[in-house]
PDB file of N, CA and C in Angstrom:
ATOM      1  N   UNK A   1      -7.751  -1.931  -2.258  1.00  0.00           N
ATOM      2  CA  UNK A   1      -8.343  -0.832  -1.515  1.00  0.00           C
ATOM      3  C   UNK A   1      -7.319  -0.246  -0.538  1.00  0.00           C
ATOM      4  N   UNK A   2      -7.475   1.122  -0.251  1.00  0.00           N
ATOM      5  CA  UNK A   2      -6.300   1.322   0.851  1.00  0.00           C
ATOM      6  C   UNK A   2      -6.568   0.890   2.049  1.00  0.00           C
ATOM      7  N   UNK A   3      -7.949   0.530   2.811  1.00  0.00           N
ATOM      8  CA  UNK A   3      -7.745  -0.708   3.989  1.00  0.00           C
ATOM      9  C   UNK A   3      -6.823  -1.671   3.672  1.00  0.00           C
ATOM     10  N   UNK A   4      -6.823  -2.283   2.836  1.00  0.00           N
ATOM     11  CA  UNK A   4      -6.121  -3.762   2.621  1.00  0.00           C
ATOM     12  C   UNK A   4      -4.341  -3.538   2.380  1.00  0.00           C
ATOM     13  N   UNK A   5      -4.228  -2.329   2.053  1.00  0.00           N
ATOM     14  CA  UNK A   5      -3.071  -1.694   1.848  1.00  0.00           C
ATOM     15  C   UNK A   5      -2.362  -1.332   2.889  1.00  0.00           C
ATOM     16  N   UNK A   6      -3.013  -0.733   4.049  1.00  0.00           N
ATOM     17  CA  UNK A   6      -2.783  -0.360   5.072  1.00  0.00           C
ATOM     18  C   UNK A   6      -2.387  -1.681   5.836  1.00  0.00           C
ATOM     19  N   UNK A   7      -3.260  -2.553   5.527  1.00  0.00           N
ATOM     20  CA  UNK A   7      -2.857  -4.196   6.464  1.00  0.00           C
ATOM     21  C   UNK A   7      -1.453  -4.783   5.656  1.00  0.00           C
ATOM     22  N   UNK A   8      -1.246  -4.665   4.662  1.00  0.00           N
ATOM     23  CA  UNK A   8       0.260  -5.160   3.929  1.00  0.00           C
ATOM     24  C   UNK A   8       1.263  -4.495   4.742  1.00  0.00           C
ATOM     25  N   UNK A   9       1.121  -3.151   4.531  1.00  0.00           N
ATOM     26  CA  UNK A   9       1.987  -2.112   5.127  1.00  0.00           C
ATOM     27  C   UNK A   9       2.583  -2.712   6.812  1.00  0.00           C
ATOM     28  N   UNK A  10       1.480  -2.677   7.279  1.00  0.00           N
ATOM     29  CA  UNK A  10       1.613  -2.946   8.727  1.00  0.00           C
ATOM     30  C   UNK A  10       2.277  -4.416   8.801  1.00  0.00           C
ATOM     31  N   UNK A  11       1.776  -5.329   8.041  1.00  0.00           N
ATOM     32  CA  UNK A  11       2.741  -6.880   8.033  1.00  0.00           C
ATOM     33  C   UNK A  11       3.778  -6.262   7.630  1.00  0.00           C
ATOM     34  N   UNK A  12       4.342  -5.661   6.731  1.00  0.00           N
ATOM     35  CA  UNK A  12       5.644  -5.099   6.337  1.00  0.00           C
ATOM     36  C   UNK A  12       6.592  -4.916   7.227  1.00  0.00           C
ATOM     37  N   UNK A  13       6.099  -3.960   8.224  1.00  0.00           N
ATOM     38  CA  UNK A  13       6.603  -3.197   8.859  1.00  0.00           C
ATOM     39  C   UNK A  13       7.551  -4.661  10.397  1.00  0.00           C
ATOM     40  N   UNK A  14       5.921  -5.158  10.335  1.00  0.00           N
ATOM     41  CA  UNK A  14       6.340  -6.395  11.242  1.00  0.00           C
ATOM     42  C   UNK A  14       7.403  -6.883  11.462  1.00  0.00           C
ATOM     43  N   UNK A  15       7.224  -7.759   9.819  1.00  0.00           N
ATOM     44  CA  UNK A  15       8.340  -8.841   8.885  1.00  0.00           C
ATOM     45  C   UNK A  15       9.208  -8.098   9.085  1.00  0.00           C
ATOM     46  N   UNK A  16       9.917  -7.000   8.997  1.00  0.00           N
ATOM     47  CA  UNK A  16      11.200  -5.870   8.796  1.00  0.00           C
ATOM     48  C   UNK A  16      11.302  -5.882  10.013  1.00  0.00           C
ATOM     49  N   UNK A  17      10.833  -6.388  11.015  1.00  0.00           N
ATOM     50  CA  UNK A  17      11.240  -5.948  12.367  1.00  0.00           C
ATOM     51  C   UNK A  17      12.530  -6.962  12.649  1.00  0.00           C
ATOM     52  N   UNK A  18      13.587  -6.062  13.633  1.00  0.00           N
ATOM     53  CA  UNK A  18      14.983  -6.565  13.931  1.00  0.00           C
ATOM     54  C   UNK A  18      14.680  -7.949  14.899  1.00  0.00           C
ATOM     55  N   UNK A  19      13.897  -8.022  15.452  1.00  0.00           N
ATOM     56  CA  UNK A  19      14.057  -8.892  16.712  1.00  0.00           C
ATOM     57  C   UNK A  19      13.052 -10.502  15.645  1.00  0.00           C
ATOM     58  N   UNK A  20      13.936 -10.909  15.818  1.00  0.00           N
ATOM     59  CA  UNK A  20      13.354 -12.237  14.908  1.00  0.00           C
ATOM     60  C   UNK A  20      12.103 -12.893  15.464  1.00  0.00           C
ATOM     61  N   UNK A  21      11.413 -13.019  16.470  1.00  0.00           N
ATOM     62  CA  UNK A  21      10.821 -13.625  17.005  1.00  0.00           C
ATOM     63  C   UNK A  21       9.296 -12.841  17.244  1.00  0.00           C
ATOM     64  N   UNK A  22       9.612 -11.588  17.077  1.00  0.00           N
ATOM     65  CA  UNK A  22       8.402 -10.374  16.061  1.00  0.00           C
ATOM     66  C   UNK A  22       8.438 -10.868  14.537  1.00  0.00           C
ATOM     67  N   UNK A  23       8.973 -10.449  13.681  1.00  0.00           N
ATOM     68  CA  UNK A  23       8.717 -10.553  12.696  1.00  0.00           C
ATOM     69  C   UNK A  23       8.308 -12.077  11.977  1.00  0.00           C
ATOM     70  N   UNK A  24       8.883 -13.194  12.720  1.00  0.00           N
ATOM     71  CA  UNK A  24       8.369 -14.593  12.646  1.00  0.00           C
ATOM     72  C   UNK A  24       6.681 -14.424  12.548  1.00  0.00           C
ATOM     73  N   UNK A  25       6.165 -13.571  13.364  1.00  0.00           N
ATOM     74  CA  UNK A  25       4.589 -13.831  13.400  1.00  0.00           C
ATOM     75  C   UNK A  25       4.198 -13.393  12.565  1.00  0.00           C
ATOM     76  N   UNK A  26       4.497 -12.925  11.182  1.00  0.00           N
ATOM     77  CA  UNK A  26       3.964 -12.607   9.936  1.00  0.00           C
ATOM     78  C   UNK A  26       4.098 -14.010   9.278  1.00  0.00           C
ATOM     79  N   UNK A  27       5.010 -14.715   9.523  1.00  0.00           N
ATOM     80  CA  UNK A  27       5.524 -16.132   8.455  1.00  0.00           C
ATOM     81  C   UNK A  27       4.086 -16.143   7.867  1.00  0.00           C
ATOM     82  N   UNK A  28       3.127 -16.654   8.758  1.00  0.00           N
ATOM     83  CA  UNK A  28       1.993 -17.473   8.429  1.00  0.00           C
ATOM     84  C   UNK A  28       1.187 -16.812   7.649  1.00  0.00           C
ATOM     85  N   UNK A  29       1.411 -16.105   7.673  1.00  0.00           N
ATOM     86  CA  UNK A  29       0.642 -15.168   6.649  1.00  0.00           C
ATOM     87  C   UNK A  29       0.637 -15.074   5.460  1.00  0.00           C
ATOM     88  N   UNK A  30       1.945 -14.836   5.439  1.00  0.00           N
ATOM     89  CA  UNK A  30       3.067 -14.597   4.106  1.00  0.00           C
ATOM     90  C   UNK A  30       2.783 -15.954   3.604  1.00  0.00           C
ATOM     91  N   UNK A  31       3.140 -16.589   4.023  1.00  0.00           N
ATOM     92  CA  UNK A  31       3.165 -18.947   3.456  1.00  0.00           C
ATOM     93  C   UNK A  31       1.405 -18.927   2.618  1.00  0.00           C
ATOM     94  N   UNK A  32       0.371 -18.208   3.626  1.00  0.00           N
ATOM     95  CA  UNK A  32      -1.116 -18.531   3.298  1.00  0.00           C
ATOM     96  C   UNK A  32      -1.600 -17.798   1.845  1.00  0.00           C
ATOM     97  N   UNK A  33      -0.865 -16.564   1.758  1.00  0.00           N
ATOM     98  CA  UNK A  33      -1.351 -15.566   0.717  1.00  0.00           C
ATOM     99  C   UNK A  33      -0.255 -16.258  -0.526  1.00  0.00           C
ATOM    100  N   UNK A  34       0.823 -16.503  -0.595  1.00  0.00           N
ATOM    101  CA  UNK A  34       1.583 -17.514  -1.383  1.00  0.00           C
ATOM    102  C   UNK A  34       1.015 -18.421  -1.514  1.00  0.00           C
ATOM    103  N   UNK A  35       0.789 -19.159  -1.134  1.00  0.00           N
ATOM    104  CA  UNK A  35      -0.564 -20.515  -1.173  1.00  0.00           C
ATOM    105  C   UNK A  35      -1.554 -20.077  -2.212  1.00  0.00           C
ATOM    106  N   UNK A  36      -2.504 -19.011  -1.959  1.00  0.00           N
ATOM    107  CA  UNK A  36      -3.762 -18.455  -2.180  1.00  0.00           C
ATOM    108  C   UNK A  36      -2.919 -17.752  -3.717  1.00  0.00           C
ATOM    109  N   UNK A  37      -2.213 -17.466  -4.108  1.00  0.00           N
ATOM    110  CA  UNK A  37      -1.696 -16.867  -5.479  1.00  0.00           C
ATOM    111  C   UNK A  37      -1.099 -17.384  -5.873  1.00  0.00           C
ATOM    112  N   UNK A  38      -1.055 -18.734  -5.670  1.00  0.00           N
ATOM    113  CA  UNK A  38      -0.457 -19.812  -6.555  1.00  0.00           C
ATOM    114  C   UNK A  38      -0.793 -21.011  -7.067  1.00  0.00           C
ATOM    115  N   UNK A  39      -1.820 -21.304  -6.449  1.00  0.00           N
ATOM    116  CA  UNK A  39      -3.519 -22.292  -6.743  1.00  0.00           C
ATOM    117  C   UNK A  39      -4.107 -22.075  -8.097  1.00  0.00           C
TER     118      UNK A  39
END
């Protein structure tokens, strides 16, 4: 759906962020949905 699209986008944008310690707060996310599509 493009809600759910819009929420990728925005982790995207996160993860791509320069300052490492921003974009770290996507990790968990990223690790859970990898988890969840690989079960």
């Amino acid at each position: 759906s493009d809600e759910s699209m819009m929420i990728v986008q925005a982790l995207l944008e996160v993860a791509a962020h320069p300052d490492y310690d921003i974009a770290s707060m996507t990790f968990n996310f990223w690790h859970s949905l990898q988890v969840s599509l690989t079960e």
